[in-house]
PDB file of N, CA and C in Angstrom:
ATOM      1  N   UNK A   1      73.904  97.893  47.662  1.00  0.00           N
ATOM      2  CA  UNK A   1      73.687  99.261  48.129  1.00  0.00           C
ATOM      3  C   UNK A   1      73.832  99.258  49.643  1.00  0.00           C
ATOM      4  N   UNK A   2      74.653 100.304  50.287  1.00  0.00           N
ATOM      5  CA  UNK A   2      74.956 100.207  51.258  1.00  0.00           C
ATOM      6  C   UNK A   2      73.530 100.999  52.159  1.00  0.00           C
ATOM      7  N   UNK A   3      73.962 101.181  53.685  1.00  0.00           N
ATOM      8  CA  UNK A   3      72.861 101.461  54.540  1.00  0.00           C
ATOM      9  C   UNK A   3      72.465 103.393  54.080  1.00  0.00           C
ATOM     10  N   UNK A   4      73.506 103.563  54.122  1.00  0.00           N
ATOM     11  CA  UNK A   4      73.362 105.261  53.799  1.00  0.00           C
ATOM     12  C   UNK A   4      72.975 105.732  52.140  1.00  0.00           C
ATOM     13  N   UNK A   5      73.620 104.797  51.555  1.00  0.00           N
ATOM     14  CA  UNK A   5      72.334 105.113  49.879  1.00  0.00           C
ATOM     15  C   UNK A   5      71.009 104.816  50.047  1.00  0.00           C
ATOM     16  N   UNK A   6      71.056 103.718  50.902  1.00  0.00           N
ATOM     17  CA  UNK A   6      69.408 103.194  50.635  1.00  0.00           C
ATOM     18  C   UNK A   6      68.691 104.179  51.973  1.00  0.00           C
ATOM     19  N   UNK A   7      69.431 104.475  52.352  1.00  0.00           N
ATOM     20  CA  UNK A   7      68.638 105.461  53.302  1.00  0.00           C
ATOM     21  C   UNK A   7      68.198 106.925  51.907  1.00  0.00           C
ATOM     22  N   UNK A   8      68.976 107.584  52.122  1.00  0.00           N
ATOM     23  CA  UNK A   8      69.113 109.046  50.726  1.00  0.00           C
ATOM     24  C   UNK A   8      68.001 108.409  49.753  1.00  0.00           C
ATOM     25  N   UNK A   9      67.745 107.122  48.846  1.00  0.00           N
ATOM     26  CA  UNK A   9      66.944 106.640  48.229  1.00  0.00           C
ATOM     27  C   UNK A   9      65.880 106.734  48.667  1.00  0.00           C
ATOM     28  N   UNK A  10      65.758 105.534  50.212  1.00  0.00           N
ATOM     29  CA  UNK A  10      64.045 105.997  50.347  1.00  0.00           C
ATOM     30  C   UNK A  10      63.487 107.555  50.929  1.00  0.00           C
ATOM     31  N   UNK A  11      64.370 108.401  51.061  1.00  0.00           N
ATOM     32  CA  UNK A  11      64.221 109.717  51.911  1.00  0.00           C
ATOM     33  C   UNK A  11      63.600 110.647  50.358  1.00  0.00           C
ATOM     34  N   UNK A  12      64.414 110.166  48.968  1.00  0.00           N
ATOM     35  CA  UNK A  12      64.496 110.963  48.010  1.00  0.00           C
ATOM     36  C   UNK A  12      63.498 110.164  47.189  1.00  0.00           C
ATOM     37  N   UNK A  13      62.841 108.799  47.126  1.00  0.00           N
ATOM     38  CA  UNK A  13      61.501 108.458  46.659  1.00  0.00           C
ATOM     39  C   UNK A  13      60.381 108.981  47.463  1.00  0.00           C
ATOM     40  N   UNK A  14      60.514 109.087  49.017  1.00  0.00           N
ATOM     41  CA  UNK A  14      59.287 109.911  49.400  1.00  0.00           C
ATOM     42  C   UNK A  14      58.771 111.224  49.238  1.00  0.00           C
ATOM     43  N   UNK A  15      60.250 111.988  49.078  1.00  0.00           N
ATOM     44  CA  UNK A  15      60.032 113.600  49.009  1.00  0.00           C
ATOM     45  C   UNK A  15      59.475 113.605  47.160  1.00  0.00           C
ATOM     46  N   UNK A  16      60.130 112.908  46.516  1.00  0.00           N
ATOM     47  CA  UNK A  16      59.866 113.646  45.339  1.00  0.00           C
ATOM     48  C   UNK A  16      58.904 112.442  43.970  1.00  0.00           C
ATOM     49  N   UNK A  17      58.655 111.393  44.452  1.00  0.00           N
ATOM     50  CA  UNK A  17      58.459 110.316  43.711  1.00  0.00           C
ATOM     51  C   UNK A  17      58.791 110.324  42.334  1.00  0.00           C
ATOM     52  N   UNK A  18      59.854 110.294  42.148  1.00  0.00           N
ATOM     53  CA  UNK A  18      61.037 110.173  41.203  1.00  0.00           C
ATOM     54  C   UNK A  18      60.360 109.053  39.785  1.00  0.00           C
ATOM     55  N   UNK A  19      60.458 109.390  38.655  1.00  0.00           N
ATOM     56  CA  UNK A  19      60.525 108.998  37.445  1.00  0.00           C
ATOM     57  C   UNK A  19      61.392 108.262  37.423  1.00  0.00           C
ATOM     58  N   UNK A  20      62.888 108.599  37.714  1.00  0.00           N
ATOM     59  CA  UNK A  20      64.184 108.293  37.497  1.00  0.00           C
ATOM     60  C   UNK A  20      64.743 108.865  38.929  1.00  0.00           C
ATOM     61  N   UNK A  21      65.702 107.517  39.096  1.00  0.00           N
ATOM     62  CA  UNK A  21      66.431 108.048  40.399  1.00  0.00           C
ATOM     63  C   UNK A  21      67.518 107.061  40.491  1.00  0.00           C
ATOM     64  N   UNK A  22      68.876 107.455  40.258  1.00  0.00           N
ATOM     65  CA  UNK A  22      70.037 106.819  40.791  1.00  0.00           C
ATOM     66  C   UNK A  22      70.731 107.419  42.230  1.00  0.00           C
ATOM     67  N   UNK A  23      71.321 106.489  42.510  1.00  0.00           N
ATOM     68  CA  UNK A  23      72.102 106.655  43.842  1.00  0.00           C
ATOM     69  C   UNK A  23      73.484 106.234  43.204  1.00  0.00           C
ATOM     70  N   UNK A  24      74.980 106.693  42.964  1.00  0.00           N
ATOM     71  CA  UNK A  24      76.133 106.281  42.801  1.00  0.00           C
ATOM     72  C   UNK A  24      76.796 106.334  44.002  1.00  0.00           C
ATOM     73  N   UNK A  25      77.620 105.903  44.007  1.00  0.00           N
ATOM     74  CA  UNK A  25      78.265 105.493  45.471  1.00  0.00           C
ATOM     75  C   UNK A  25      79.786 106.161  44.720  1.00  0.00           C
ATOM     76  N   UNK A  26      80.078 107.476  44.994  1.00  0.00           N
ATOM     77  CA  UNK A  26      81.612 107.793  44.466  1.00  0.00           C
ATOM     78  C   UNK A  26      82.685 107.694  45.645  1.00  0.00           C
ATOM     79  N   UNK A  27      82.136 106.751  46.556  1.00  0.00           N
ATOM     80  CA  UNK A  27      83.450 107.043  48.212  1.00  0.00           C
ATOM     81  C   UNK A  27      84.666 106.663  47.745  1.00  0.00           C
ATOM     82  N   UNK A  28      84.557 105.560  46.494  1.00  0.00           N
ATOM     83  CA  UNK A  28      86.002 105.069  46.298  1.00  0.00           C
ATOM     84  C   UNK A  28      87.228 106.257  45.798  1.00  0.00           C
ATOM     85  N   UNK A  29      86.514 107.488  45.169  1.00  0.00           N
ATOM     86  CA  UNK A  29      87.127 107.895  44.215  1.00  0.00           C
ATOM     87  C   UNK A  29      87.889 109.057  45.202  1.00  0.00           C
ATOM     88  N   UNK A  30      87.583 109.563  46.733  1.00  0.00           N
ATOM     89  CA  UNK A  30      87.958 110.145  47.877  1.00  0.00           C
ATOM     90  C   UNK A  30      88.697 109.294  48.844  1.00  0.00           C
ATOM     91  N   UNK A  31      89.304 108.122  48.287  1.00  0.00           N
ATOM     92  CA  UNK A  31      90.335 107.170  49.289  1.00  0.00           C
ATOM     93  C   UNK A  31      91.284 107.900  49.823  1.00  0.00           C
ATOM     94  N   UNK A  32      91.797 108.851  48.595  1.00  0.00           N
ATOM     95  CA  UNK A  32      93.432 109.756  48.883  1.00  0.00           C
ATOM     96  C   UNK A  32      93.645 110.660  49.401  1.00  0.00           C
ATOM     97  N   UNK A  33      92.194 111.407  49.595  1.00  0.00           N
ATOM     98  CA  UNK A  33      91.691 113.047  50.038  1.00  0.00           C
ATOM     99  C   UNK A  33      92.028 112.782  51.683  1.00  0.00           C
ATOM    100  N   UNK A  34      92.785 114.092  51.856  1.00  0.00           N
ATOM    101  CA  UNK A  34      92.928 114.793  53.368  1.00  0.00           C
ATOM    102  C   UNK A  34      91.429 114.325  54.178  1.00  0.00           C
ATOM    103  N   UNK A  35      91.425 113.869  55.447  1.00  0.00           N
ATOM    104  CA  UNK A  35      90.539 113.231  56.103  1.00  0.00           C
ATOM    105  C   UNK A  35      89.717 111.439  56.220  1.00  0.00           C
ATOM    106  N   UNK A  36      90.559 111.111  55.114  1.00  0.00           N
ATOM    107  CA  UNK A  36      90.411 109.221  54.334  1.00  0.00           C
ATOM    108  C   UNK A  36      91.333 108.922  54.609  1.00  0.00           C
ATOM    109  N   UNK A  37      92.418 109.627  55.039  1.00  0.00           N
ATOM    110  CA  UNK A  37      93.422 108.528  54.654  1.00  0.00           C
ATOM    111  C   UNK A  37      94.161 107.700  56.304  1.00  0.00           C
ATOM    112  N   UNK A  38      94.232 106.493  55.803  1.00  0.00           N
ATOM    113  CA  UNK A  38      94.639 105.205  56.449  1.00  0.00           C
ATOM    114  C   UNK A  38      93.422 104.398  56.790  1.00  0.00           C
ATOM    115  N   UNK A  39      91.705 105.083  56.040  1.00  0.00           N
ATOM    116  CA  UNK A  39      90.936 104.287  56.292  1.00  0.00           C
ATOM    117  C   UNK A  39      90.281 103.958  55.331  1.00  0.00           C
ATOM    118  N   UNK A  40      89.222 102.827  54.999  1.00  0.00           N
ATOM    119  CA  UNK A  40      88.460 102.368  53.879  1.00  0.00           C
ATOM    120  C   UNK A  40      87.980 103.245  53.446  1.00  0.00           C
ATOM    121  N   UNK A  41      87.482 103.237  52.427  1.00  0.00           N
ATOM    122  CA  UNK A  41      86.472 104.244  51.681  1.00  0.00           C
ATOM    123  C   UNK A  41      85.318 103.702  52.468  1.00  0.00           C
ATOM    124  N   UNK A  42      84.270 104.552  52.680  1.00  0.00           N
ATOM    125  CA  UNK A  42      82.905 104.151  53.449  1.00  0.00           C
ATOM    126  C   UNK A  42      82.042 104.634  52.275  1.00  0.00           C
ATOM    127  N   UNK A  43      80.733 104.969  52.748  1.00  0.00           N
ATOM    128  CA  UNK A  43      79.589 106.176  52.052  1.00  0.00           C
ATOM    129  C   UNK A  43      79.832 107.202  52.341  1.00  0.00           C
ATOM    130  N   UNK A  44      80.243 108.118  51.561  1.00  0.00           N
ATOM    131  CA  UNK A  44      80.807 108.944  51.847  1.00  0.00           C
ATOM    132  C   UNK A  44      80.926 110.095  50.588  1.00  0.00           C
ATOM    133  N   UNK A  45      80.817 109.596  49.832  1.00  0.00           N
ATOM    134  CA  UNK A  45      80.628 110.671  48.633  1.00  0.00           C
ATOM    135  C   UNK A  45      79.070 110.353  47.555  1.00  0.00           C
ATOM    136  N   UNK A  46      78.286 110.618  46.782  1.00  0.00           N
ATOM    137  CA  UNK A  46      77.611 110.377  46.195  1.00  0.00           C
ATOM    138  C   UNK A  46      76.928 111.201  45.071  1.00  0.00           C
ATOM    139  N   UNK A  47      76.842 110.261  44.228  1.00  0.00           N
ATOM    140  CA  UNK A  47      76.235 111.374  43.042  1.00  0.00           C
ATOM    141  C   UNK A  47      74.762 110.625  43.203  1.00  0.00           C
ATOM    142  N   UNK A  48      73.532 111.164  42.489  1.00  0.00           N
ATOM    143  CA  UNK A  48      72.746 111.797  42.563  1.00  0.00           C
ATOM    144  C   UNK A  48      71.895 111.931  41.180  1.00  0.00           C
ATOM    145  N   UNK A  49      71.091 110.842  40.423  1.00  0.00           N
ATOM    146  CA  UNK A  49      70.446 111.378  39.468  1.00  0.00           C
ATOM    147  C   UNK A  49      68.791 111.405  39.434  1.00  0.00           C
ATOM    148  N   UNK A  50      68.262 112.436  39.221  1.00  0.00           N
ATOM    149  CA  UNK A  50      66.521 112.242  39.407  1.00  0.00           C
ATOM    150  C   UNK A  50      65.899 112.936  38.911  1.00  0.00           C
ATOM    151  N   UNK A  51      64.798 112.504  38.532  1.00  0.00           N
ATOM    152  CA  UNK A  51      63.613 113.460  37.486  1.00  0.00           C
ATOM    153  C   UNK A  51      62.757 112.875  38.559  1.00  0.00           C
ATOM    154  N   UNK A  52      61.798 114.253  38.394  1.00  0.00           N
ATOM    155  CA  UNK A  52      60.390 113.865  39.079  1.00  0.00           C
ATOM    156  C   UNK A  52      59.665 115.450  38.642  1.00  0.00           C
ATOM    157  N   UNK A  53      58.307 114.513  38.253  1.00  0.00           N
ATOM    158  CA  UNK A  53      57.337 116.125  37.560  1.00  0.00           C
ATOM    159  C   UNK A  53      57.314 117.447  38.955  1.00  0.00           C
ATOM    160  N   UNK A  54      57.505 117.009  40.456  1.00  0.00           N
ATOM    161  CA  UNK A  54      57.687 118.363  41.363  1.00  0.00           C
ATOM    162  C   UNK A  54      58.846 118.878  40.875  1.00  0.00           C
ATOM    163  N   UNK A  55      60.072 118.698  40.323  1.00  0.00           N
ATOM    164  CA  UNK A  55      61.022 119.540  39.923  1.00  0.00           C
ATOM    165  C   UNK A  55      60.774 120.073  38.623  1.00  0.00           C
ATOM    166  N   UNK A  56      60.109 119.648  37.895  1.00  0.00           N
ATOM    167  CA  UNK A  56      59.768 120.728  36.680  1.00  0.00           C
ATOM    168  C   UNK A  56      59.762 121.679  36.583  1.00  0.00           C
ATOM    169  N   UNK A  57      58.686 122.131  37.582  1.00  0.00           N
ATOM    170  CA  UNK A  57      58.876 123.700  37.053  1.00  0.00           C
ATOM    171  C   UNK A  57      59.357 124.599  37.888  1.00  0.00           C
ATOM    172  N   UNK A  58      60.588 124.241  38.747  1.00  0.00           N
ATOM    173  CA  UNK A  58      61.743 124.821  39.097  1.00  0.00           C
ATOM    174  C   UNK A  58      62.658 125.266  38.075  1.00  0.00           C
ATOM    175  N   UNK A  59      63.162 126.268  38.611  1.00  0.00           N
ATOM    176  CA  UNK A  59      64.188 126.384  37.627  1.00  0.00           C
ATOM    177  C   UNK A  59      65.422 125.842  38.021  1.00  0.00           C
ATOM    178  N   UNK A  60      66.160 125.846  37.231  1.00  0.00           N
ATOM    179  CA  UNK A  60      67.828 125.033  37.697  1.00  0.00           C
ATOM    180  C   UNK A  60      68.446 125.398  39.240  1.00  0.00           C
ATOM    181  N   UNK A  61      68.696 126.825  39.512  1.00  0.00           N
ATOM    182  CA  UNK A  61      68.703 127.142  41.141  1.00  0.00           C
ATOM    183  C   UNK A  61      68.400 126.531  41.979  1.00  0.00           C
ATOM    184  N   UNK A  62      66.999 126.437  41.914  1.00  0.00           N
ATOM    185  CA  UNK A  62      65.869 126.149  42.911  1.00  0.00           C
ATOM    186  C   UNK A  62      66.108 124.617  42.838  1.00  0.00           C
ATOM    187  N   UNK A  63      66.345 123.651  42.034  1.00  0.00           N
ATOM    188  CA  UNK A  63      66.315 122.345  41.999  1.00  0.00           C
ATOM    189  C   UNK A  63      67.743 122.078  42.824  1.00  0.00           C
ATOM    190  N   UNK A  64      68.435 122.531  42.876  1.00  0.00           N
ATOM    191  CA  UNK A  64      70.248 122.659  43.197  1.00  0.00           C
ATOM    192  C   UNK A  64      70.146 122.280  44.752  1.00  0.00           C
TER     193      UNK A  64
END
């Protein structure tokens, strides 16, 4: 895990103390995209999965 997931991780275990919490790293999949190109993929894109009982009783909007 690079410096900028594990940053988003511990930022997103303090705010919400997560049940479940992934960090994906999607930078590879933006190599070809206008503004990448002639350089590595970095951190730079990311998905995002988490449960935690403060988002419950949000509704879908509000969790977004």
């Amino acid at each position: 895990m690079g410096l900028i997931a594990a940053t988003i991780k511990e930022k997103l275990e303090k705010a919400f103390n997560p049940t479940q919490l992934e960090i994906i790293d999607e930078s590879h999949k933006h190599a070809g995209h206008a503004g990448m190109a002639g350089r590595e993929p970095s951190e730079s894109h990311f998905q995002v999965i988490i449960a935690s009982e403060i988002l419950t009783p949000m509704n879908r909007l509000a969790r977004s």
